[in-house]
Protein backbone atom coordinates (compact mmCIF):
# COMPACT_ATOMS: atom_id res chain seq x y z
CA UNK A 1 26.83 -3.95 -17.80
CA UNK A 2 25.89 -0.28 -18.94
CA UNK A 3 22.72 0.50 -21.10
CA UNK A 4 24.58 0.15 -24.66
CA UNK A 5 24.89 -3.90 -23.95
CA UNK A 6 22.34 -5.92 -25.81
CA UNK A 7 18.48 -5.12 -24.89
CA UNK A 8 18.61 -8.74 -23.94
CA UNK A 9 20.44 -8.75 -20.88
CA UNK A 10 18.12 -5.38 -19.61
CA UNK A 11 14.72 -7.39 -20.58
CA UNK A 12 16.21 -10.56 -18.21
CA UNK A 13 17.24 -7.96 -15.15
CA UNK A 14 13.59 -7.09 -15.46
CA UNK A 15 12.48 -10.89 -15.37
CA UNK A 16 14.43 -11.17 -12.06
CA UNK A 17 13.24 -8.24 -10.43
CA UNK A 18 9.34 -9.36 -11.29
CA UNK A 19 9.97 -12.54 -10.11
CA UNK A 20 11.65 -12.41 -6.80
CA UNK A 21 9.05 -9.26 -5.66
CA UNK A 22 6.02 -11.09 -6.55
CA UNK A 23 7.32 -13.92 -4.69
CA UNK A 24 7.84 -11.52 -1.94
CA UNK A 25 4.43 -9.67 -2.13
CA UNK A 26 2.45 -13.01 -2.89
CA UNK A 27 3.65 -13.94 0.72
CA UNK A 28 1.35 -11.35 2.11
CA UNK A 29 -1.54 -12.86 1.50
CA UNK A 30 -0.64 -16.15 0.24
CA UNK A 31 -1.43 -17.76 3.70
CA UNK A 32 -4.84 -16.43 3.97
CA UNK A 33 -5.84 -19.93 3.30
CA UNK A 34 -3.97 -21.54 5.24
CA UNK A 35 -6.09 -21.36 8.54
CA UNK A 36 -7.47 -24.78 9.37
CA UNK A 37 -4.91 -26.31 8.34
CA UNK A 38 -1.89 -24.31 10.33
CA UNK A 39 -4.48 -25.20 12.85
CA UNK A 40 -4.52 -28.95 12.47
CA UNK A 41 -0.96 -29.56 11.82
CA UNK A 42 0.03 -26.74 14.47
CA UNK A 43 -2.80 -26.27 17.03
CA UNK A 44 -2.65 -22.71 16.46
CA UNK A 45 -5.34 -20.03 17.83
CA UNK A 46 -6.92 -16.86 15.70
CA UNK A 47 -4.35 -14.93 17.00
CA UNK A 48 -1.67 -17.31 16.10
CA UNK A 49 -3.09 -16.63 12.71
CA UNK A 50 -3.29 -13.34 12.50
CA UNK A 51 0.16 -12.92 13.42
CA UNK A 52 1.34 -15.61 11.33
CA UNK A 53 -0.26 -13.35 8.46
CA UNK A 54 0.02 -9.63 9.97
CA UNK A 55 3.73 -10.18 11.62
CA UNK A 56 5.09 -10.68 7.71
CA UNK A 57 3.17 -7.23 6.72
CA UNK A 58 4.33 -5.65 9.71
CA UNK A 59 8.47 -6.40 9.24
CA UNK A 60 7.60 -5.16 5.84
CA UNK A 61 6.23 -1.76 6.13
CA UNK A 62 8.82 -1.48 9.38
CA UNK A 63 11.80 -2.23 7.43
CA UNK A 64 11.18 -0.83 3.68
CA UNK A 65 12.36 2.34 4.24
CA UNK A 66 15.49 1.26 5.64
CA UNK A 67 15.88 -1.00 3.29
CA UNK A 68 16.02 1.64 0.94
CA UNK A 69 18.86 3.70 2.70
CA UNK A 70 20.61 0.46 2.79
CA UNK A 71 20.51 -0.25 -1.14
CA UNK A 72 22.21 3.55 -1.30
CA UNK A 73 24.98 2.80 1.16
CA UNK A 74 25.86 -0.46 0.45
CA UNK A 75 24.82 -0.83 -3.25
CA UNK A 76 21.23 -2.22 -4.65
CA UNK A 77 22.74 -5.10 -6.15
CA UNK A 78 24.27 -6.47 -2.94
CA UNK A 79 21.30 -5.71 -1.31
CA UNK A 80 19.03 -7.11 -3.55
CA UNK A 81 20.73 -10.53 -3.92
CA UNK A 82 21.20 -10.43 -0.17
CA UNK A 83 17.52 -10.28 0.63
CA UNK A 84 16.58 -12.19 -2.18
CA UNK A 85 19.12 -15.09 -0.34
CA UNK A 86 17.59 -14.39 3.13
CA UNK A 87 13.74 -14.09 1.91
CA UNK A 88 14.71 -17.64 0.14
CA UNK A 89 16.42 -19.13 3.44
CA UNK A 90 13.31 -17.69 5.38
CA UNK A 91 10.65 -19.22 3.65
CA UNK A 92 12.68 -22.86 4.14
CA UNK A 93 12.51 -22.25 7.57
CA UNK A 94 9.11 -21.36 7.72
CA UNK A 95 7.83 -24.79 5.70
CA UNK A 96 10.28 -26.55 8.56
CA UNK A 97 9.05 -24.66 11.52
CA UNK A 98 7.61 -26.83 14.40
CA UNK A 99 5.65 -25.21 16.35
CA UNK A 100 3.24 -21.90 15.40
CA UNK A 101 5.84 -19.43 17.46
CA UNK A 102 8.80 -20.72 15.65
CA UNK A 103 7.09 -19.91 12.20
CA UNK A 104 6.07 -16.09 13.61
CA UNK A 105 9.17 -15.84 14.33
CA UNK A 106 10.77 -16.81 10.68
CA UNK A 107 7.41 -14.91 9.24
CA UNK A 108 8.53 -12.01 10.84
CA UNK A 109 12.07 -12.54 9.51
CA UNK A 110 11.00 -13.00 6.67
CA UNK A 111 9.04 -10.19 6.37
CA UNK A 112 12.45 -8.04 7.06
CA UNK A 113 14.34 -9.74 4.04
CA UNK A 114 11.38 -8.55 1.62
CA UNK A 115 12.08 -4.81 2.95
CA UNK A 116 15.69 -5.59 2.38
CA UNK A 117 14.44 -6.44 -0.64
CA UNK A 118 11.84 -4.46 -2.43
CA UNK A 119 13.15 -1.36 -2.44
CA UNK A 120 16.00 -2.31 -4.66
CA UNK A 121 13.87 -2.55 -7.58
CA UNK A 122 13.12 0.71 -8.72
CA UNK A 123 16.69 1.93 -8.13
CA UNK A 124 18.20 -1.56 -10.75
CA UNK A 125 15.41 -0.46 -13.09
CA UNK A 126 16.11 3.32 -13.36
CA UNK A 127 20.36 1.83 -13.62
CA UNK A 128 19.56 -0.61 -16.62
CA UNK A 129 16.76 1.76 -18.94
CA UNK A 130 15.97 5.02 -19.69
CA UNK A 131 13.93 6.93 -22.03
CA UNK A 132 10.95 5.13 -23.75
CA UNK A 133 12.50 1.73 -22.12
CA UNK A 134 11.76 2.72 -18.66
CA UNK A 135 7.92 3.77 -19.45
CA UNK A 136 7.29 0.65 -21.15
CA UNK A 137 9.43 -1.05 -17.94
CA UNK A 138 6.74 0.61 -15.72
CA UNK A 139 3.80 -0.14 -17.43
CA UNK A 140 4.70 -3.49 -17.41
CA UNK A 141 5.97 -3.40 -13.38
CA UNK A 142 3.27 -2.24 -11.66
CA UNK A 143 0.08 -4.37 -13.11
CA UNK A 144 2.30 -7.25 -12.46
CA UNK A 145 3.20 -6.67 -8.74
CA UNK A 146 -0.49 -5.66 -8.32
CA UNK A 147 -1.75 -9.03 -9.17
CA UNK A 148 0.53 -10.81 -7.49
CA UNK A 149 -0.89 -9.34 -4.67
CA UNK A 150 -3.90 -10.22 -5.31
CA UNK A 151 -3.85 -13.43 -6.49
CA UNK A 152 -1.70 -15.14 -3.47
CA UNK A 153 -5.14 -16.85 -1.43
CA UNK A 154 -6.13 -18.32 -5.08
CA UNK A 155 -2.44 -19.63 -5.26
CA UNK A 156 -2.30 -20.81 -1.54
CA UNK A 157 -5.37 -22.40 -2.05
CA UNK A 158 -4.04 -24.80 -5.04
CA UNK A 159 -0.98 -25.53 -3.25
CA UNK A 160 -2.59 -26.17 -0.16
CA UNK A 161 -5.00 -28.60 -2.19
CA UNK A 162 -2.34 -30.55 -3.77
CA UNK A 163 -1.06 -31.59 -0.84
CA UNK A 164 1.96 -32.57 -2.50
CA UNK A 165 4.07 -34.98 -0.49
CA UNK A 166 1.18 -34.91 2.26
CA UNK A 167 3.17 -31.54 3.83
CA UNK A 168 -0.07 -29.52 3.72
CA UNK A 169 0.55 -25.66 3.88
CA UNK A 170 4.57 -25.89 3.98
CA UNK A 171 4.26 -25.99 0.58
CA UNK A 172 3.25 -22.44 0.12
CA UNK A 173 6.45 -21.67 1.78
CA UNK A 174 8.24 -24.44 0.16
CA UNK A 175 7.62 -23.37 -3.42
CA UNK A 176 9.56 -20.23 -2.78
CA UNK A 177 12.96 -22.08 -2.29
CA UNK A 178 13.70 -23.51 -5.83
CA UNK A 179 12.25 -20.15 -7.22
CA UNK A 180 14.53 -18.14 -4.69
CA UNK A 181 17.38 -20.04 -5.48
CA UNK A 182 17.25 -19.78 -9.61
CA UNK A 183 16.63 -15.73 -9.30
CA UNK A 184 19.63 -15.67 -6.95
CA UNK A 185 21.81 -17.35 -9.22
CA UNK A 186 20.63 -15.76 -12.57
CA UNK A 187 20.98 -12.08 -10.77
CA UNK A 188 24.64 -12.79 -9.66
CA UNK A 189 25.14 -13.73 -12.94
CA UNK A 190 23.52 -10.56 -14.07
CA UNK A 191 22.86 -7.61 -12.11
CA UNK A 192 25.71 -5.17 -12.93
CA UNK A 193 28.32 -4.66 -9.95
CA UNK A 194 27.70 -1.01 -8.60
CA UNK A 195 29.39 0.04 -5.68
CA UNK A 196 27.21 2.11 -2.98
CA UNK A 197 27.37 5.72 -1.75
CA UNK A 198 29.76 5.01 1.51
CA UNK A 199 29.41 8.37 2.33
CA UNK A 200 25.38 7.98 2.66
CA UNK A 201 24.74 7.61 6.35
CA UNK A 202 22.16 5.31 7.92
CA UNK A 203 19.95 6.54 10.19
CA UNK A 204 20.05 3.95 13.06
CA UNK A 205 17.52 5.49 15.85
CA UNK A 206 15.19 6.24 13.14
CA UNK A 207 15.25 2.96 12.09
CA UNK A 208 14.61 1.70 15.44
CA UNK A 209 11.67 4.38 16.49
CA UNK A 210 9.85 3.13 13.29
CA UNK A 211 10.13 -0.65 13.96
CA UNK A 212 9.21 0.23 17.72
CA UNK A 213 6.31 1.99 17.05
CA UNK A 214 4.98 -0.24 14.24
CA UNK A 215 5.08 -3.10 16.66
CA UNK A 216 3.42 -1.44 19.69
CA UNK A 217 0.42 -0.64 17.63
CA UNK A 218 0.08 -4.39 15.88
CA UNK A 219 0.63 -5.97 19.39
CA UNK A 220 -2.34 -4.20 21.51
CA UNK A 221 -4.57 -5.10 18.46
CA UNK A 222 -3.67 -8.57 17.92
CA UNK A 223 -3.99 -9.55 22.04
CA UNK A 224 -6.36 -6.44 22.95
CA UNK A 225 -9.90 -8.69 21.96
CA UNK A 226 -8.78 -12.20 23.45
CA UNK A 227 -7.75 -10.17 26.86
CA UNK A 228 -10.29 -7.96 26.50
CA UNK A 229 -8.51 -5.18 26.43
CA UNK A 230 -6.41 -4.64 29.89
CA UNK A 231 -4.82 -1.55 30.49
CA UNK A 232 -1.28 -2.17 28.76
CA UNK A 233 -3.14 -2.55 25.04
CA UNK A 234 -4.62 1.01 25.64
CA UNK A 235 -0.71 1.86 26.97
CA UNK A 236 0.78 0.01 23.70
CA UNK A 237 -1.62 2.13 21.18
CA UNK A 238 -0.69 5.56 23.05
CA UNK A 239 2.89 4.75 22.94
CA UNK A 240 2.73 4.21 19.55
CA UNK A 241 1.29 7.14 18.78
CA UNK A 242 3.85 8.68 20.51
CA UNK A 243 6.83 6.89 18.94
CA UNK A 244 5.53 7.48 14.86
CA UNK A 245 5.36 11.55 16.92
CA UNK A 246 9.35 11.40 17.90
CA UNK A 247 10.23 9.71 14.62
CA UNK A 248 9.11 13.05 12.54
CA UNK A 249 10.70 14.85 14.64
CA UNK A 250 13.77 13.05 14.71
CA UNK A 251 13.75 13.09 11.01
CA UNK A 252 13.49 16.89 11.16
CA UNK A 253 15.84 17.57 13.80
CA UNK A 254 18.40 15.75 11.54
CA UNK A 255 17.87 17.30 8.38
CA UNK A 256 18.23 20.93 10.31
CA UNK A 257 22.24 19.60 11.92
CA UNK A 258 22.81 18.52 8.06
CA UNK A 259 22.40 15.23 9.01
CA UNK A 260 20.83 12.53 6.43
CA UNK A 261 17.53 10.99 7.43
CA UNK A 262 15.73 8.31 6.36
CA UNK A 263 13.01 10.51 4.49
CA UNK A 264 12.69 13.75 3.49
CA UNK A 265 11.03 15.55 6.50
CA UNK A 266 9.35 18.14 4.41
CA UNK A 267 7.08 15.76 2.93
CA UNK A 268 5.68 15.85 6.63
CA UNK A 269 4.19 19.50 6.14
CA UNK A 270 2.27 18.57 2.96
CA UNK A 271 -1.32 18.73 4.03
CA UNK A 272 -2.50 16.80 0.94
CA UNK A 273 0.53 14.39 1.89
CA UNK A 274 -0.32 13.92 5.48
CA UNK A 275 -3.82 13.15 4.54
CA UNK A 276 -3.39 10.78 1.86
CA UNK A 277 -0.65 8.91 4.52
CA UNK A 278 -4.06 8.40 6.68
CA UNK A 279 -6.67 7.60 3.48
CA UNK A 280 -4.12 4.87 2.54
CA UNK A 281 -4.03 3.71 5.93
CA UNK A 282 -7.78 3.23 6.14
CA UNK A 283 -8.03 2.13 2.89
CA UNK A 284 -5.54 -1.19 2.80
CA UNK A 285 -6.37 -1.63 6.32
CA UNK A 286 -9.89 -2.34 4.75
CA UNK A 287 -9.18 -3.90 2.04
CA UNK A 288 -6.79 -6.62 3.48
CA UNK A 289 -8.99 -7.10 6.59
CA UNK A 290 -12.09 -8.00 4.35
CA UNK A 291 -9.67 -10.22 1.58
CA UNK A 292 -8.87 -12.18 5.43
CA UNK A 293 -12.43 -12.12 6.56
CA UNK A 294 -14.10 -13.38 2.87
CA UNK A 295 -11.23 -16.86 3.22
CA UNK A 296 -11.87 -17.41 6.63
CA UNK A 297 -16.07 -16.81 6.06
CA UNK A 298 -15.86 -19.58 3.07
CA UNK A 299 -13.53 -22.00 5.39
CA UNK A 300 -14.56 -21.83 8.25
CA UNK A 301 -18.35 -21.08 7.63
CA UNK A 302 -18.93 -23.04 4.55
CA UNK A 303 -16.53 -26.06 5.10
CA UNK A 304 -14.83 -24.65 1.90
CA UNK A 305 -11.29 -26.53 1.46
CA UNK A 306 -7.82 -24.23 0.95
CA UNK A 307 -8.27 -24.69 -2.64
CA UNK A 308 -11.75 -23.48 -3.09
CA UNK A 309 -11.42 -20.91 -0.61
CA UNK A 310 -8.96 -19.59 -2.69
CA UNK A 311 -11.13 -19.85 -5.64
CA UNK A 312 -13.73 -18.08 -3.90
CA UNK A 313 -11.00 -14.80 -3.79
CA UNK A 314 -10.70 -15.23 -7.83
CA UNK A 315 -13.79 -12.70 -7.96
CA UNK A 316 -12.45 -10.45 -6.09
CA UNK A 317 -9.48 -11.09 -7.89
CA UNK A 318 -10.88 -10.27 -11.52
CA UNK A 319 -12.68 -7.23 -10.16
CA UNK A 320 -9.87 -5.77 -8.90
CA UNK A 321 -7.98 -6.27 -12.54
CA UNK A 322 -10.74 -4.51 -14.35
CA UNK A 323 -11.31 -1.61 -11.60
CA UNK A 324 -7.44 -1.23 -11.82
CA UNK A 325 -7.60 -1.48 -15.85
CA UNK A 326 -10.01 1.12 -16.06
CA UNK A 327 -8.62 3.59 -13.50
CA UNK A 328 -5.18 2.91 -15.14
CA UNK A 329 -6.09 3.17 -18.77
CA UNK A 330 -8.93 5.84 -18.85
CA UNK A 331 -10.50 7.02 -15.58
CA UNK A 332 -7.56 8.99 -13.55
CA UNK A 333 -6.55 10.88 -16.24
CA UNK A 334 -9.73 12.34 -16.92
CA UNK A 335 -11.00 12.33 -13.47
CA UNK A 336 -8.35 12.99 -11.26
CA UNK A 337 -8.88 12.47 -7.43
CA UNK A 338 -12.54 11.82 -8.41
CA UNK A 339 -11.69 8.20 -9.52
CA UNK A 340 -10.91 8.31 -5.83
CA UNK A 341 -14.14 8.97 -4.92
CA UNK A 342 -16.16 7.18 -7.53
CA UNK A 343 -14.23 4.10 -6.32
CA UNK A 344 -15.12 4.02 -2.65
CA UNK A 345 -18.96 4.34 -3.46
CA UNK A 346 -18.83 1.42 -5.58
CA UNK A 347 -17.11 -0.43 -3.11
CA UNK A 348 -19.54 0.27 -0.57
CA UNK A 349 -22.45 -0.63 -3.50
CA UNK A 350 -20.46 -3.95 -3.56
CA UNK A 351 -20.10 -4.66 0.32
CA UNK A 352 -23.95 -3.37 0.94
CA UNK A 353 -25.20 -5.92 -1.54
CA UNK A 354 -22.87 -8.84 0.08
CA UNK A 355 -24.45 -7.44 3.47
CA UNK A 356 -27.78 -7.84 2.75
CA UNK A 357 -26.91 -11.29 1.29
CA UNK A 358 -25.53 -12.89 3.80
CA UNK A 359 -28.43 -12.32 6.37
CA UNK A 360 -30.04 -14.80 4.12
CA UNK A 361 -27.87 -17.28 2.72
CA UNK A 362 -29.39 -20.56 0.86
CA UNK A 363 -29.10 -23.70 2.61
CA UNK A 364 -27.26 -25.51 0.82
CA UNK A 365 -24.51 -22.56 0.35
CA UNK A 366 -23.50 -21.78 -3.00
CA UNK A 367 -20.78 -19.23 -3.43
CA UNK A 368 -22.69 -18.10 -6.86
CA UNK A 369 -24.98 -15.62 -5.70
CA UNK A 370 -22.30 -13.70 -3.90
CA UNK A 371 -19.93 -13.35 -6.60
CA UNK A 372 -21.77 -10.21 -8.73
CA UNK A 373 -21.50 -8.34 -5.06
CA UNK A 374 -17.82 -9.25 -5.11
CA UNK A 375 -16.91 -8.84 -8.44
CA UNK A 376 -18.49 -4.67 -7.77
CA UNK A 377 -16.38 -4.26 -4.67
CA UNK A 378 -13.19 -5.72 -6.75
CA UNK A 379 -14.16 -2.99 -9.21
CA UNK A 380 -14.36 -0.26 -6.67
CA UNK A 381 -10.93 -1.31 -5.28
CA UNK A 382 -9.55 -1.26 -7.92
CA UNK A 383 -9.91 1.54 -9.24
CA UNK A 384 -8.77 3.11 -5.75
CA UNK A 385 -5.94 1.39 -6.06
CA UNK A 386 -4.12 2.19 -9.71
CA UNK A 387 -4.96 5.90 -8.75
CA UNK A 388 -4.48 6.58 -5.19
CA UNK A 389 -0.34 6.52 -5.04
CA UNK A 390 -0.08 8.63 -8.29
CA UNK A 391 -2.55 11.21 -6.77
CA UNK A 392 -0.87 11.27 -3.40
CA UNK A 393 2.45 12.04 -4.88
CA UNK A 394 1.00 15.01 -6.48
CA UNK A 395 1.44 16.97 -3.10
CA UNK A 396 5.33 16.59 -2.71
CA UNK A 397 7.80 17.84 -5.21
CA UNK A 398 9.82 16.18 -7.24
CA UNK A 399 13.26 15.39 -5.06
CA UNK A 400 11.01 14.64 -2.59
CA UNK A 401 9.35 11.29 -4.26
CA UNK A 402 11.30 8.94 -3.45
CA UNK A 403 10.61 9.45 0.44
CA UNK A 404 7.04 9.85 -0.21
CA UNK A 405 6.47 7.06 -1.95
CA UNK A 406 8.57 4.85 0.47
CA UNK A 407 6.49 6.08 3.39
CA UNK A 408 3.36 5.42 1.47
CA UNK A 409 4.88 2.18 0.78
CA UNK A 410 5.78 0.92 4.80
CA UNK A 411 1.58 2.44 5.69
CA UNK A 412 0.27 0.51 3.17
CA UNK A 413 1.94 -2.46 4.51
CA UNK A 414 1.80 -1.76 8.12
CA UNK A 415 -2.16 -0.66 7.64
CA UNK A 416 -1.98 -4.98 6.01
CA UNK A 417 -1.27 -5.60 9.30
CA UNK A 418 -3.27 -3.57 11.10
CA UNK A 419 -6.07 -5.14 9.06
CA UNK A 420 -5.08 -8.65 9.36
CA UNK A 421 -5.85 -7.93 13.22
CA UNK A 422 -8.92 -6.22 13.73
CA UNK A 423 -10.40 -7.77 10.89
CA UNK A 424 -9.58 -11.14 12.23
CA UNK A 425 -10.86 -10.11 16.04
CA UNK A 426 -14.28 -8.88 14.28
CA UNK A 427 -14.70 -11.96 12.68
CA UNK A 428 -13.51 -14.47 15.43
CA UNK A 429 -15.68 -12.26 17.87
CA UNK A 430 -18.43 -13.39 16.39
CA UNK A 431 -17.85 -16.61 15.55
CA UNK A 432 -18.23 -17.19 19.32
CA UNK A 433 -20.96 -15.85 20.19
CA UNK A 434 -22.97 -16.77 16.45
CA UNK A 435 -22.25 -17.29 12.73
CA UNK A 436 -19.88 -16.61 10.46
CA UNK A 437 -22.05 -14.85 8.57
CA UNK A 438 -22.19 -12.49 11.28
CA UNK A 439 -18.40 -12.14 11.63
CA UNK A 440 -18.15 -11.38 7.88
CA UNK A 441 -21.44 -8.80 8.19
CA UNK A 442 -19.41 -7.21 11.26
CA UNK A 443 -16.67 -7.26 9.06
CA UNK A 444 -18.22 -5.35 6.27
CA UNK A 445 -20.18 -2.65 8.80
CA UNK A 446 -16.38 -2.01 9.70
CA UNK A 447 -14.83 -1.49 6.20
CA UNK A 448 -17.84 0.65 5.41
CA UNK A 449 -16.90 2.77 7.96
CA UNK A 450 -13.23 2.90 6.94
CA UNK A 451 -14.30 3.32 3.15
CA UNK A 452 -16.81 6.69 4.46
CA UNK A 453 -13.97 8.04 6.26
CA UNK A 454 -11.37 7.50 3.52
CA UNK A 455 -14.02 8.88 1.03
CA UNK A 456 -14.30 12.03 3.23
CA UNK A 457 -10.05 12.44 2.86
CA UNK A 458 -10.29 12.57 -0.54
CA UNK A 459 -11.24 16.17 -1.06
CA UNK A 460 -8.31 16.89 0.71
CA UNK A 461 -6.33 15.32 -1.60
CA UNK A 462 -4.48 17.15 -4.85
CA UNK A 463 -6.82 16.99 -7.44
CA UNK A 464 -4.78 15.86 -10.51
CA UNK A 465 -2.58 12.58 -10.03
CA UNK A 466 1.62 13.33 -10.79
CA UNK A 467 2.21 12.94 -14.95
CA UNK A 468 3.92 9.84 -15.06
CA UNK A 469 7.28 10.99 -16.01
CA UNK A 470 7.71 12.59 -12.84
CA UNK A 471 6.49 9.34 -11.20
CA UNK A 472 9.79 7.89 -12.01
CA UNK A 473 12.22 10.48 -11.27
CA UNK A 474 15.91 10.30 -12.14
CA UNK A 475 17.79 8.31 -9.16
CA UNK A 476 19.32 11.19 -6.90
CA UNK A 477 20.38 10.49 -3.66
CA UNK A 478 17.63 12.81 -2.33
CA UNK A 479 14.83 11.16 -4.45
CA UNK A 480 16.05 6.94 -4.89
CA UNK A 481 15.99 5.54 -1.39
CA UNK A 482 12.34 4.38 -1.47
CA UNK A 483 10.89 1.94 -2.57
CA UNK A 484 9.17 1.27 -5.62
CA UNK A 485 6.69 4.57 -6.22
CA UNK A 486 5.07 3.04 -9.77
CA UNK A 487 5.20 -0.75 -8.57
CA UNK A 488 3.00 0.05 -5.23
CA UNK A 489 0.35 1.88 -7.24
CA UNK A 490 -1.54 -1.20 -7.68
CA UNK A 491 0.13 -3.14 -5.28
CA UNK A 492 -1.27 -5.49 -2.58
């Protein structure tokens, strides 16, 4: 297939590629919801939870870089209908798994078939359009993806609700296999058959020092709070620290025998780079945390049932779509970086307003009076988001995107993670010892802080996001094995 074949086919490959990654990023947060009953039909604990929800985010941002070199060597097209296949296989074994360890396990396998998979899709885009075609491609890409995102505990919820076949939450996994199946076959059928660069190298131990390090700081978080906090959790986090350390300068040691590593280690002495790698940490690590804590507050505080819990997200939901809308459309362009701080401050407008809220909440709870305070942080998020990944990539030039963006990328989804479990510890922390409300008005203190930190980063960032047709550079072998740098602008 080459791009003088009818615009047909090319409008299709793009069909595939939206549907089998938002089926891969709405598993990220589609089991938000999914508590009370995973711990019902299961008899899992919190922190069964949060690693049923933080180990998928985790394989993700471990793995998405490599995935990327992968797609180069081997070809995208294999790769893409191989992860696609395994993602698909995965979530059947996590609607069939028994016990709460068997379905960590096949969430965290799961997790590494989406970082198989996701960062073929920039690479199949950029082989299939060009010119005009591959703006409107990316217009179209990245709002998509971004609501997926966003709108996987209001899905969970319904299916979780219907209760189809009385199998409860399996069906949130469950729906993925006819869907998985129908994008595998119609890709075969279409994706054109590209070979891979077999002379592109994988880089093995950097692989591995990633993965490592990514799980020894999830770990001490997710057990640190329920053991409170022996001496191994405070080893874990240092080792960690130490591990992301060796990777860099593994990376650079590589680059300087003319070996070929997994990123580009010059994006490493960015400044603005470096800094925005730590904003976007705090950021999602916030945002994702809260999305957790708001589900579990309405479920577990308010008796709310899967379904209207993840109704109760659907304000979040739509003010996150307008925030991102307006940042998108209007703001960043005329602001620059100041969109990034604009955002932030209405977040925390949002968050103080649901603060002082919940210290008083009506008896009998209604959701209504907490939506406005929502719907403002949404807004605030948003606008963070469609901005933050475009201004970021500002600092590195442009054969050097494609390893920026991928990092930013595996952060974004490890900081999930990292959300998922000290979010979850806040909030369970207090449940013990009071209310719910409490837990979620922890909760919020804690993103507050993450948001005034974040906020501070900002002036350290460039101060004009990248034009958009260096957003999407030509595929190069120095610049393509990411993944995608538009998609993840408004991502998650």
């Amino acid at each position: 297939m080459s791009l003088d074949q009818p615009v047909r086919y090319r409008w299709l490959i793009l069909a595939v590629m939206l549907t089998a990654e938002v089926m891969d990023l709405l598993d990220a947060t589609i089991v938000n919801v999914a508590g009370p009953s995973l711990e019902q039909s299961l008899g899992t604990s919190s922190v069964g939870l949060q690693w049923v929800i933080g180990g998928y985010a985790l394989a993700l941002g471990a793995g998405l870089v490599l995935g990327g070199r992968l797609g180069d060597r081997f070809g995208r097209r294999r790769m893409f209908l191989g992860g696609l296949l395994a993602f698909t296989i995965a979530s059947l074994l996590c609607a069939l798994a028994p016990t709460v360890s068997a379905l960590i396990v096949v969430r965290l396998i799961q997790g590494a078939a989406g970082a198989m998979l996701l960062p073929q899709g920039l690479g199949l885009l950029r082989e299939n359009f060009s010119g005009p075609e591959l703006v409107t491609v990316f217009g179209i890409f990245g709002p998509v993806l971004g609501l997926g995102g966003i709108i996987g505990p209001v899905l969970g919820g319904a299916l979780i609700e219907a209760d189809l076949f009385g199998i409860g939450w399996r069906l949130v996994f469950l729906v993925n296999v006819p869907i998985g199946l129908i994008a595998v076959a119609v890709a075969w059928r279409i994706l054109p058959r590209r070979p891979g660069d077999r002379a592109a190298s994988v880089d093995v131990p950097g692989a591995a020092l990633v993965a490592a390090a990514s799980g020894l700081l999830v770990l001490p978080l997710n057990f640190g709070p329920e053991n409170d906090w022996p001496w191994w959790t405070w080893a874990s986090l240092a080792a960690s620290v130490v591990g992301f350390g060796l990777f860099v300068l593994q990376q650079r040691r590589l680059a300087r025998i003319g070996g070929v590593p997994l990123v580009t280690p010059t994006i490493f002495t960015r400044r603005a780079y470096t800094v925005g790698l730590g904003g976007i940490a705090l950021f999602f690590a916030g945002l994702i945390g809260t999305q957790l804590v708001l589900t579990l507050f309405l479920q577990i505080g308010q008796d709310f049932t899967a379904g209207e819990a993840g109704l109760g997200n659907l304000p979040l939901a739509v003010g996150t779509a307008i925030g991102g809308a307006l940042s998108g459309a209007v703001l960043a362009a005329k602001l620059g970086r100041a969109v990034l701080q604009l955002g932030p401050v209405i977040q925390l407008l949002g968050a103080l307003v649901l603060w002082f809220q919940l210290g008083s909440l009506a008896v009998p709870f209604s959701i209504w009076p907490l939506v406005p305070a929502i719907v403002v942080a949404g807004v605030g998020s948003g606008m963070v988001i469609a901005a933050l990944f475009s201004v970021i990539l500002a600092a590195v030039d442009d054969h050097e995107i494609g390893s920026a963006s991928g990092v930013l990328s595996a952060v974004q989804s490890i900081a999930g993670s990292v959300g998922v479990a000290v979010f979850g510890s806040v909030f369970f922390d207090a449940v013990k010892t009071s209310t719910p409300a409490t837990g979620f008005r922890d909760a919020l203190v804690v993103q507050g802080g993450l948001l005034l930190v974040f906020l501070a980063l900002t002036f350290a960032f460039p101060q004009h996001p990248r034009p958009d047709d260096h957003a999407v550079p030509e595929a190069t072998p120095e610049s393509d094995h990411g993944p995608v740098a538009v998609s993840t602008e408004e991502s998650r």
